[in-house]
N, C-alpha and C. Protein backbone atom coordinates (compact mmCIF):
# COMPACT_ATOMS: atom_id res chain seq x y z
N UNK A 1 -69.20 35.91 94.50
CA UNK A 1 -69.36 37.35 94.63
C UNK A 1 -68.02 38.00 94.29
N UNK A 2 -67.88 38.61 92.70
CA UNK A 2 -66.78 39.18 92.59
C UNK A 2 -66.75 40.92 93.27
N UNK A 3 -65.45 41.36 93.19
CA UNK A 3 -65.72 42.75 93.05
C UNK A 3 -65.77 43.76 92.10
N UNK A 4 -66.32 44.34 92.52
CA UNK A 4 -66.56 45.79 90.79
C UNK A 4 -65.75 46.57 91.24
N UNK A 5 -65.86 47.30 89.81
CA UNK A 5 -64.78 48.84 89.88
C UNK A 5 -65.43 50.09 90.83
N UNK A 6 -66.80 49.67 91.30
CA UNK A 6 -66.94 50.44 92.25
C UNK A 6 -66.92 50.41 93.44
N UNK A 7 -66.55 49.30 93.74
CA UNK A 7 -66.15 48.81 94.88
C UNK A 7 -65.09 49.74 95.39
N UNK A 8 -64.38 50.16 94.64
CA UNK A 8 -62.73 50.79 94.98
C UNK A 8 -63.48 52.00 95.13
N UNK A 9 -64.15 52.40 94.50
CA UNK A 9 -64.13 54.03 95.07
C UNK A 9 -64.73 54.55 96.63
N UNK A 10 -66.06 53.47 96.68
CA UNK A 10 -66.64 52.89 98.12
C UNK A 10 -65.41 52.94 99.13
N UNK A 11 -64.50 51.75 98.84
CA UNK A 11 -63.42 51.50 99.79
C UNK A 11 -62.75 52.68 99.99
N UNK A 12 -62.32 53.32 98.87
CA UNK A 12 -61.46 54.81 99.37
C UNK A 12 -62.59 55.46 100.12
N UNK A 13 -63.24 56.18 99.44
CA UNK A 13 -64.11 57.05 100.29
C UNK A 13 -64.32 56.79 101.71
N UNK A 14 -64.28 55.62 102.26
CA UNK A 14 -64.42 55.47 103.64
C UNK A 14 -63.08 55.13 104.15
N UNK A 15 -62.22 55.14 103.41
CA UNK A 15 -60.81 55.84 104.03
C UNK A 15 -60.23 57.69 103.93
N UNK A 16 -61.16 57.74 104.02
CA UNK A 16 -60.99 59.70 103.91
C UNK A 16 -61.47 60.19 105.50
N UNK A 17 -60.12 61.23 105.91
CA UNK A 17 -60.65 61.65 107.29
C UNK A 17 -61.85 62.01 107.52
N UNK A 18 -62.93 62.44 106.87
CA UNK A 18 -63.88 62.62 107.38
C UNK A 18 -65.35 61.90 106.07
N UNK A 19 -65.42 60.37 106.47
CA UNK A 19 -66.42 59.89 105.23
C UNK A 19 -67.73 59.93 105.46
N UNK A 20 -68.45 59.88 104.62
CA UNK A 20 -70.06 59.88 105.29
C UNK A 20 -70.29 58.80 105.99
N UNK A 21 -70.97 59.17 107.12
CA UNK A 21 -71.52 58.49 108.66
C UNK A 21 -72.54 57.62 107.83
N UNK A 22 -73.38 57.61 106.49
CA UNK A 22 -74.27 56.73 106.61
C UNK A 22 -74.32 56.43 105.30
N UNK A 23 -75.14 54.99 105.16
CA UNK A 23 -75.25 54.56 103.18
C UNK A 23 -75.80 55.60 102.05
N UNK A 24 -76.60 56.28 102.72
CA UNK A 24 -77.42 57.09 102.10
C UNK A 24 -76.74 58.45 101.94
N UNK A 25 -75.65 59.10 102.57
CA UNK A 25 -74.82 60.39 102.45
C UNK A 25 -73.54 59.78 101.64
N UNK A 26 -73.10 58.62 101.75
CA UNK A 26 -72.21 58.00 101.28
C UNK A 26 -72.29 58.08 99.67
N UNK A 27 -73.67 57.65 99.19
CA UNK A 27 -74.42 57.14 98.03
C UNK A 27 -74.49 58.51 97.32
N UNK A 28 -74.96 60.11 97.77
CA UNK A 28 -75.24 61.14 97.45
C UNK A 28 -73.46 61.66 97.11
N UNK A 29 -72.75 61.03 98.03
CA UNK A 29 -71.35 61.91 97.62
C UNK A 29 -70.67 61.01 96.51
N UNK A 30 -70.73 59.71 96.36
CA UNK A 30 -70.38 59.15 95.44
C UNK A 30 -70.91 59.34 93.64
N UNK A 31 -72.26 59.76 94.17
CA UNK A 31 -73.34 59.37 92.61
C UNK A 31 -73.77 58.28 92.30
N UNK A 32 -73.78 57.41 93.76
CA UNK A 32 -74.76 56.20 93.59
C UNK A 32 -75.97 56.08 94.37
N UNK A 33 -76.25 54.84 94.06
CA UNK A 33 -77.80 54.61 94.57
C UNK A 33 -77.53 53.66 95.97
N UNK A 34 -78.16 54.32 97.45
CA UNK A 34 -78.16 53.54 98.79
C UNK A 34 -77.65 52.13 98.29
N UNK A 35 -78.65 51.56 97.79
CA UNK A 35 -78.38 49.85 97.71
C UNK A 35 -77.04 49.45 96.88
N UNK A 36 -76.68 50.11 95.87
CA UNK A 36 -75.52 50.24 95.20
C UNK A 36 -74.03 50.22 96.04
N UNK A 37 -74.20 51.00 97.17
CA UNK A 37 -72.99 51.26 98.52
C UNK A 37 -73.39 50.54 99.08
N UNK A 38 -74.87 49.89 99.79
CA UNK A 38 -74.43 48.45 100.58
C UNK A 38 -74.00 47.28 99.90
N UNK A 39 -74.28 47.35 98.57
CA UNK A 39 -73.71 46.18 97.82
C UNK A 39 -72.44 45.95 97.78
N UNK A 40 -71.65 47.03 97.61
CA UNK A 40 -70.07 47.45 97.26
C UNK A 40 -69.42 47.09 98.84
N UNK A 41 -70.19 47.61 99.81
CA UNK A 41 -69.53 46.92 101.32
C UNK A 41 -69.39 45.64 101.51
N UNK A 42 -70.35 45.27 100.81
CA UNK A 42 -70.83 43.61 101.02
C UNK A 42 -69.86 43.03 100.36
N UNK A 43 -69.63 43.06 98.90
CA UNK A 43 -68.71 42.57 98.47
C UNK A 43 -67.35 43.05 99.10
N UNK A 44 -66.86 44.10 99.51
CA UNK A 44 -65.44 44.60 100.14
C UNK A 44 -65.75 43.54 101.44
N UNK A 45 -66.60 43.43 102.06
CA UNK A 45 -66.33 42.46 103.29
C UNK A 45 -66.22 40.60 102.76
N UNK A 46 -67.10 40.47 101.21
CA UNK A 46 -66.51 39.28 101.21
C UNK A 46 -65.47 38.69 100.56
N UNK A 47 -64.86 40.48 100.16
CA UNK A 47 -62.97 39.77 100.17
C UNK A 47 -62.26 40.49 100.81
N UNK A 48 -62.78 40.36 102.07
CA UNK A 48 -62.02 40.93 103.29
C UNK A 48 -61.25 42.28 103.48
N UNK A 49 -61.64 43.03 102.76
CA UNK A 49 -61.25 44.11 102.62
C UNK A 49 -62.26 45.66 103.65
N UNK A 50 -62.87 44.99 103.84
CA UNK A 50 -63.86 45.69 105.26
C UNK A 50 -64.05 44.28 106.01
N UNK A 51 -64.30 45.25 107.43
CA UNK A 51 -64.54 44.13 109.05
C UNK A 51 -65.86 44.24 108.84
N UNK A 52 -66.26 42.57 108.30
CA UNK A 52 -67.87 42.79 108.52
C UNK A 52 -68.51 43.56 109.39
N UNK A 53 -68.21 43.27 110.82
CA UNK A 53 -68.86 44.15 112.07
C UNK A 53 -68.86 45.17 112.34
N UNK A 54 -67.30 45.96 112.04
CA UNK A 54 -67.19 47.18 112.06
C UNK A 54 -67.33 48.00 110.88
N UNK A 55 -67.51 47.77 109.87
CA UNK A 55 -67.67 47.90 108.58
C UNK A 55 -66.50 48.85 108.39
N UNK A 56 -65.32 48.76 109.02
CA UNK A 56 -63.95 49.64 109.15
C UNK A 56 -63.08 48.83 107.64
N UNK A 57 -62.76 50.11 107.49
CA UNK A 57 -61.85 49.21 106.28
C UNK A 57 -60.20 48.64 106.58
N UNK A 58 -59.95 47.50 105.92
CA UNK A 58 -58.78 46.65 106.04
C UNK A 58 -58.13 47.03 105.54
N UNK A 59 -57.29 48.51 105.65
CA UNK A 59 -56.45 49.43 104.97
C UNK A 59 -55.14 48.78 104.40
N UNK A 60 -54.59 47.80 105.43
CA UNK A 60 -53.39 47.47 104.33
C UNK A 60 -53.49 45.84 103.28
N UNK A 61 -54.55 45.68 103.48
CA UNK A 61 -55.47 44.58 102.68
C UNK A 61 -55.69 45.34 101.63
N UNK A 62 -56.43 46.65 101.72
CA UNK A 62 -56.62 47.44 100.41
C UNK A 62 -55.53 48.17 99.78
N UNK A 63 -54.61 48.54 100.50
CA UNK A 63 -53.49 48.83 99.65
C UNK A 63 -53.27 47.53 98.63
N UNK A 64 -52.50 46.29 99.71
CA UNK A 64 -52.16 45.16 98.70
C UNK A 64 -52.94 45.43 97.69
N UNK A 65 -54.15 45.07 97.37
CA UNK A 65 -55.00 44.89 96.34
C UNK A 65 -55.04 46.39 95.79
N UNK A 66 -55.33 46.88 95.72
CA UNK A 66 -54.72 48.62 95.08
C UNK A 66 -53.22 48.28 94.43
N UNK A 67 -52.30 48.03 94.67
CA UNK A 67 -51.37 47.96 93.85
C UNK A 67 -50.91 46.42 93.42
N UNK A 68 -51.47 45.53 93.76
CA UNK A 68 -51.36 44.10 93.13
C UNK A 68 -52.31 43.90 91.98
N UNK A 69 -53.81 43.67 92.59
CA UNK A 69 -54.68 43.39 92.04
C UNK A 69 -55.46 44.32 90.70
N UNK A 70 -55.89 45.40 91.61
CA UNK A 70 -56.70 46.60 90.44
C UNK A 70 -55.65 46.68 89.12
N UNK A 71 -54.48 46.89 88.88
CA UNK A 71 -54.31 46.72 87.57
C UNK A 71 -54.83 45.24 86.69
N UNK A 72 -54.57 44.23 87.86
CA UNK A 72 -55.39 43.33 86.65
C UNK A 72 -56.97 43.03 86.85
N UNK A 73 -57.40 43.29 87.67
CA UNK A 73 -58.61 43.38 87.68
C UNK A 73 -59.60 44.22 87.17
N UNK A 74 -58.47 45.10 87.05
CA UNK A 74 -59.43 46.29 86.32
C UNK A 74 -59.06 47.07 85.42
N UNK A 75 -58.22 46.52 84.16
CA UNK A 75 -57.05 47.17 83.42
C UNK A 75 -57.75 48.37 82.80
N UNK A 76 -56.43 49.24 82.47
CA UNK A 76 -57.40 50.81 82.03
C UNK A 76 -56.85 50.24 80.51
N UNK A 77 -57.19 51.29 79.56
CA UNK A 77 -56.62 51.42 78.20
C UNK A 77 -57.36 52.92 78.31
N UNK A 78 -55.97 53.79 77.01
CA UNK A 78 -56.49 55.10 76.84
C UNK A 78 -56.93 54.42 75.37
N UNK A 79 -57.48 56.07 75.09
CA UNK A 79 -58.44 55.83 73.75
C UNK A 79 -58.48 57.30 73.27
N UNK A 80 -59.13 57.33 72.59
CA UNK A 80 -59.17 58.86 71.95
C UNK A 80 -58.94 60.12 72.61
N UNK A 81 -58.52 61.40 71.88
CA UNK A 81 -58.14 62.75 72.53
C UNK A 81 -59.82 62.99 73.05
N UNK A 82 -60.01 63.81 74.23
CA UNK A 82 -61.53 64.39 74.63
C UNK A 82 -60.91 65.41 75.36
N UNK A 83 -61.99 66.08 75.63
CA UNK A 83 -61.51 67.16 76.96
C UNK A 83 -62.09 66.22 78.19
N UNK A 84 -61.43 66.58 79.76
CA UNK A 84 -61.56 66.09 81.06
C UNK A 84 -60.97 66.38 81.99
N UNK A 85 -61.15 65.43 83.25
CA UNK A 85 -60.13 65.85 84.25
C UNK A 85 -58.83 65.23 84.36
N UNK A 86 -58.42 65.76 84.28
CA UNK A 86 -56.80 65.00 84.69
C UNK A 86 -56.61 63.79 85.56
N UNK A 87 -55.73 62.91 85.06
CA UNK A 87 -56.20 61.39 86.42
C UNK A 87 -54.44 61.01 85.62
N UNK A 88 -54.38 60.15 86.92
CA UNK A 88 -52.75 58.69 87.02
C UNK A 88 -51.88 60.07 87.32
N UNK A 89 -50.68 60.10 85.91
CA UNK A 89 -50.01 61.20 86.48
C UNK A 89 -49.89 62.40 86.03
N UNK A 90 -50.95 62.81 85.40
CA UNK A 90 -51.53 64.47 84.83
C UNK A 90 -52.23 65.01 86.23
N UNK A 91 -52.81 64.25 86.99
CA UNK A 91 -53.86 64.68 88.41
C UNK A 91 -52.66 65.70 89.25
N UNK A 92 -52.87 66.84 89.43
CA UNK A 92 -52.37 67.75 90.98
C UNK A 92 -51.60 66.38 91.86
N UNK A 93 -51.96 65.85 92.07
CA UNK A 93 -51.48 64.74 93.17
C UNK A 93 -49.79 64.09 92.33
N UNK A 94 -49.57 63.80 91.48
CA UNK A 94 -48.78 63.22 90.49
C UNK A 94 -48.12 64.36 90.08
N UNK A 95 -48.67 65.19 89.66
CA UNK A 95 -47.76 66.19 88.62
C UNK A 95 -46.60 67.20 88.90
N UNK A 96 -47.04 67.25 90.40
CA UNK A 96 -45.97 68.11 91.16
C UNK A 96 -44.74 66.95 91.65
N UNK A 97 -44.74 66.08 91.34
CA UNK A 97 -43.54 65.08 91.76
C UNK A 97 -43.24 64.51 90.59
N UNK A 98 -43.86 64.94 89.46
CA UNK A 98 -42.71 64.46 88.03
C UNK A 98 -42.60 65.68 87.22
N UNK A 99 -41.53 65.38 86.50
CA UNK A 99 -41.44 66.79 85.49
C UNK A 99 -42.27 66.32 84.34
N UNK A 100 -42.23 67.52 83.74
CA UNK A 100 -43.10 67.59 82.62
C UNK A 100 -43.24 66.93 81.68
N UNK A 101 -44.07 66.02 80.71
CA UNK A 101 -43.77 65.32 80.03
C UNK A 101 -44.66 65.97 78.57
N UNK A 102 -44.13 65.27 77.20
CA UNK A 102 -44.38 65.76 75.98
C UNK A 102 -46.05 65.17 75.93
N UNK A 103 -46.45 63.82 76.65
CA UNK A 103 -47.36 63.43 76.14
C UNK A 103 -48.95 63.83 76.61
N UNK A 104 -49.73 63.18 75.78
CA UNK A 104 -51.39 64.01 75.96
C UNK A 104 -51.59 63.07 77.56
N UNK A 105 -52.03 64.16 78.61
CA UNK A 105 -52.33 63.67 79.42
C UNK A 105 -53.95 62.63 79.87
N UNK A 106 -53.69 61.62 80.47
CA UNK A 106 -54.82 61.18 80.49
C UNK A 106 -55.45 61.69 81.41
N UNK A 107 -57.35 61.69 80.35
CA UNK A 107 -58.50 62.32 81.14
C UNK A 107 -59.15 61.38 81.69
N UNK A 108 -60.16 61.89 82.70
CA UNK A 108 -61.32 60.98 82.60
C UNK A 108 -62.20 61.56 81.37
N UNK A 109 -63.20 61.31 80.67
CA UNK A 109 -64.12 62.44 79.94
C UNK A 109 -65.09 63.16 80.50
N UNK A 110 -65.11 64.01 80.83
CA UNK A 110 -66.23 65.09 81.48
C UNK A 110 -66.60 66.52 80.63
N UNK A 111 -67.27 66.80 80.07
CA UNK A 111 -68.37 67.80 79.65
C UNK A 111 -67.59 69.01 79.91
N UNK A 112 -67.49 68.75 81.74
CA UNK A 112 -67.04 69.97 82.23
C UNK A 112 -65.31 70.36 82.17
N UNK A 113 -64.76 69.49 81.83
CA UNK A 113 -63.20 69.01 81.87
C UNK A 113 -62.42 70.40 81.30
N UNK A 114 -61.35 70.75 81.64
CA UNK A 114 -60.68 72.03 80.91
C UNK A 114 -59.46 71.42 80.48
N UNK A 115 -59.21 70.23 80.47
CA UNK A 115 -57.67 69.69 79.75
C UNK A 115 -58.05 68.61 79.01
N UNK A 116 -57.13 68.51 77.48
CA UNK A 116 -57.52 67.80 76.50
C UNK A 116 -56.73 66.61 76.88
N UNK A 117 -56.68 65.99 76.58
CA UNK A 117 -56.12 64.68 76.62
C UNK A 117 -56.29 63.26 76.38
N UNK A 118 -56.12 62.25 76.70
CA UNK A 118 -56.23 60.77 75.92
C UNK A 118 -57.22 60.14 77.12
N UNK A 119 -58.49 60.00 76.46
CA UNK A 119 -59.53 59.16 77.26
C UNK A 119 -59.43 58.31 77.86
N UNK A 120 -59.53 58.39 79.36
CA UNK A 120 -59.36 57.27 79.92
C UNK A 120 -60.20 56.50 81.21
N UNK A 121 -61.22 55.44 80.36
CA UNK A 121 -62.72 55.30 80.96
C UNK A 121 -62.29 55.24 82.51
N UNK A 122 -63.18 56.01 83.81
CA UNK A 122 -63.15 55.70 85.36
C UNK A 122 -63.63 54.81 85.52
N UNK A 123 -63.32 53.86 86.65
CA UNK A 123 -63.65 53.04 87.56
C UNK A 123 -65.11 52.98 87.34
N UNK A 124 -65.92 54.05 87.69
CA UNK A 124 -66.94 54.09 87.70
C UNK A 124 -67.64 55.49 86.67
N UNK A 125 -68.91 55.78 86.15
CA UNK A 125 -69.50 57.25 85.78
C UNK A 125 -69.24 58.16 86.36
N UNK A 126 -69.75 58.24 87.69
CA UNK A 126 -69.69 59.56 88.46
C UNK A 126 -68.46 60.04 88.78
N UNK A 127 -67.19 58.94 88.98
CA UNK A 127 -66.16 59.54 89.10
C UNK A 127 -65.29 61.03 88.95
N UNK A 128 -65.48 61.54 87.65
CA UNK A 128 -65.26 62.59 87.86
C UNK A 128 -65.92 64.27 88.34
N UNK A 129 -67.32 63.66 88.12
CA UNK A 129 -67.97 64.60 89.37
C UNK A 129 -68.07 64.58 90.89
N UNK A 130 -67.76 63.26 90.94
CA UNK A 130 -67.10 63.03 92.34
C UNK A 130 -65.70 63.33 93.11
N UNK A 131 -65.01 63.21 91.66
CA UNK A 131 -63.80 64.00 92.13
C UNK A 131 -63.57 65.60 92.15
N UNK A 132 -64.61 66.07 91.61
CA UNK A 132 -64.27 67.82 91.25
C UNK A 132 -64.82 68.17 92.48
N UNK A 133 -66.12 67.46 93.25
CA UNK A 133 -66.83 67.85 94.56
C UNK A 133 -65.45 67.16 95.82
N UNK A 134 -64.82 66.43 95.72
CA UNK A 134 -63.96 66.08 96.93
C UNK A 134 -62.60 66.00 96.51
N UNK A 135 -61.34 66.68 96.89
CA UNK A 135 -60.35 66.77 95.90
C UNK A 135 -59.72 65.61 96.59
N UNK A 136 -60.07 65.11 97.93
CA UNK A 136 -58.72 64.25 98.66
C UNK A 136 -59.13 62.71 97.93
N UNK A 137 -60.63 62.47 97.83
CA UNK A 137 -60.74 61.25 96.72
C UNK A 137 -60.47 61.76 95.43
N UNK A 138 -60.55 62.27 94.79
CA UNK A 138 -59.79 62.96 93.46
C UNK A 138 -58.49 62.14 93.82
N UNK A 139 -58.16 62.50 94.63
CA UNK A 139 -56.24 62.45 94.61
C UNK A 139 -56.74 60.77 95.12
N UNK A 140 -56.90 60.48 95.55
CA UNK A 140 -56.76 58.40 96.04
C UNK A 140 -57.05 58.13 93.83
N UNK A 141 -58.06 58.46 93.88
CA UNK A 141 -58.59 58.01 92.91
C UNK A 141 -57.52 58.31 91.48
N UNK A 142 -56.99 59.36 91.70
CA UNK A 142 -55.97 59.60 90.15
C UNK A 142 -54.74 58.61 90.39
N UNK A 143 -53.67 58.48 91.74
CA UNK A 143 -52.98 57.37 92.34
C UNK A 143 -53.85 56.04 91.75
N UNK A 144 -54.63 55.56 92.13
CA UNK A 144 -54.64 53.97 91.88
C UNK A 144 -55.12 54.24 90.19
N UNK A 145 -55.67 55.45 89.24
CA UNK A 145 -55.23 55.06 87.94
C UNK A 145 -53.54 55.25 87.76
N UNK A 146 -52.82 55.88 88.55
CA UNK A 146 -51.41 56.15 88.01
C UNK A 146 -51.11 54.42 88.20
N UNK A 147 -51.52 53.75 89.41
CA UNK A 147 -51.18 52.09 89.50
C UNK A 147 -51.42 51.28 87.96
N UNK A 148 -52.67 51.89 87.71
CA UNK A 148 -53.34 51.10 86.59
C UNK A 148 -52.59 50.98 85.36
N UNK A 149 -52.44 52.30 85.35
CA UNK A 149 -51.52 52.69 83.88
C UNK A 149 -50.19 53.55 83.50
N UNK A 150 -49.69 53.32 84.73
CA UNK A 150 -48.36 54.51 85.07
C UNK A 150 -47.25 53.30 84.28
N UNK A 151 -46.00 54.13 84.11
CA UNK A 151 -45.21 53.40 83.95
C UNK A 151 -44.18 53.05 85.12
N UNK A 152 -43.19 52.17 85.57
CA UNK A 152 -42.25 52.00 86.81
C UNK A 152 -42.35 52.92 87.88
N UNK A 153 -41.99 53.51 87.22
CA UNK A 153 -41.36 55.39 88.36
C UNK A 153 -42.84 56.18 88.47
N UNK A 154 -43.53 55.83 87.81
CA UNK A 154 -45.01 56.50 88.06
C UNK A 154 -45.69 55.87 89.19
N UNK A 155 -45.96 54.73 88.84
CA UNK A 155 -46.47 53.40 89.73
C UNK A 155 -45.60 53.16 90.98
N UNK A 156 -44.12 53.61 91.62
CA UNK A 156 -43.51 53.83 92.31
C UNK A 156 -44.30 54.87 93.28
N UNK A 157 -44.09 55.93 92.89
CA UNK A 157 -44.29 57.06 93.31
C UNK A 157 -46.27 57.01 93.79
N UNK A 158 -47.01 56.54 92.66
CA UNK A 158 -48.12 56.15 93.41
C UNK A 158 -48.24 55.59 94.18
N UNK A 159 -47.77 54.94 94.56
CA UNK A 159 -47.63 53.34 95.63
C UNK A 159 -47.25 54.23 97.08
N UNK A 160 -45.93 54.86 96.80
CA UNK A 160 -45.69 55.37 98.11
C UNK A 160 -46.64 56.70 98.72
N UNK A 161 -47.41 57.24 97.69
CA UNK A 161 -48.87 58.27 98.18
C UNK A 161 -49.23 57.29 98.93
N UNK A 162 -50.01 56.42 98.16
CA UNK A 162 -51.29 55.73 98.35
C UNK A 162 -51.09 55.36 99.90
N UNK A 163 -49.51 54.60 99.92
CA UNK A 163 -49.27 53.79 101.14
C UNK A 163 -49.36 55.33 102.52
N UNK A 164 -48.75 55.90 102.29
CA UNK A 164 -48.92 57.10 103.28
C UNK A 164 -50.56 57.78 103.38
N UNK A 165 -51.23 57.67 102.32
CA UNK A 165 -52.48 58.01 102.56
C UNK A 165 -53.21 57.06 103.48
N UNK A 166 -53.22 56.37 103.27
CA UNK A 166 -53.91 54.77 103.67
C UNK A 166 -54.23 54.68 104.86
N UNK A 167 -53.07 54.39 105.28
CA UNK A 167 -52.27 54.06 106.23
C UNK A 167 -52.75 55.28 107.44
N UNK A 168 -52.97 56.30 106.94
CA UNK A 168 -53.06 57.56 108.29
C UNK A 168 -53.98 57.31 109.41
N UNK A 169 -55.47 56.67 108.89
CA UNK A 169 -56.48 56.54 109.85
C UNK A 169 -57.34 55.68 109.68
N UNK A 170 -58.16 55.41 110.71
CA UNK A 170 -59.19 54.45 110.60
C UNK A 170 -60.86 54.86 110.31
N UNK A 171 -61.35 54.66 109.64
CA UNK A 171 -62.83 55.20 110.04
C UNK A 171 -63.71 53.87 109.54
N UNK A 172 -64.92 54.34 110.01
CA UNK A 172 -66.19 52.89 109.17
C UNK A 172 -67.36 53.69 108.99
N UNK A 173 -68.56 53.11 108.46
CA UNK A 173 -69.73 53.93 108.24
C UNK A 173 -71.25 52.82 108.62
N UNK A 174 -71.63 54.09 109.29
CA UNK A 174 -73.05 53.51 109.92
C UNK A 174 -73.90 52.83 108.92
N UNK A 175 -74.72 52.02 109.15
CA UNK A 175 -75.63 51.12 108.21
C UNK A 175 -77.16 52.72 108.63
């Protein structure tokens, strides 16, 4: 039982102060399907990254793997100019802690997107309608692409969000 790239968004989302209480509100805020989020728990619990019982997440288990693993497990590459949302270190979360840079910022691609920039496929589809509806996963979620594809001082600076985000609280979600 490996893990998917949606696994990570599952795992964040139920590290957000206030995550959905159940699979099925969980599934509606993500843009997946019920069985899709118990699958993604299942696998986060069988690499220990959720307490089977409590279905609480193993926050500094998921950091490690957030900044060890997901770049190689889940390497990004940009690709063509599109319009989108901003993600790594073009995202609100990133941009106010670096100065400005010459290059095309990376998007996710979205329809709805108002900044052009260098395509850069999400974790998952829904991602960026998931991020325009919740800005605090927006922000987990643009951090672990800045991990993915930041350079030193980018990937620095993500690391120490992520770790202060993380780290703040505990929550789990009802079956």
């Amino acid at each position: 039982m490996f893990t998917k790239p949606q696994d990570i968004i599952v795992a964040l989302a139920l590290c957000l102060k206030s995550p959905p209480e159940t699979y099925a509100d969980l599934a509606r805020a993500l843009g997946m399907s019920a069985s899709e989020v118990h699958a993604c728990v299942r696998r986060l619990s069988f690499a220990r990254l959720v307490e089977s019982e409590s279905r609480s997440i193993r926050r500094e288990a998921l950091l490690q793997f957030l900044l060890h693993g997901v770049p190689y497990a889940f390497p990004a590459q940009t690709k063509e100019i599109t319009r989108g949302l901003p993600t790594a270190w073009a995202a609100p979360v990133m941009a106010a802690k670096l100065e400005a840079s010459d290059q095309m910022p990376p998007v996710w691609p979205d329809p709805e997107g108002i900044v052009q920039g260098v395509s850069l496929q999400p974790l998952y589809h829904s991602v960026p309608k998931t991020a325009r509806n919740n800005s605090d996963l927006y922000d987990l979620l643009a951090l672990v692409d800045a991990i993915r594809i930041g350079r030193a001082r980018e990937r620095a600076i993500a690391a120490s969000e992520l770790k202060q985000r993380l780290l703040a609280g505990v929550h789990h979600v009802e079956a």
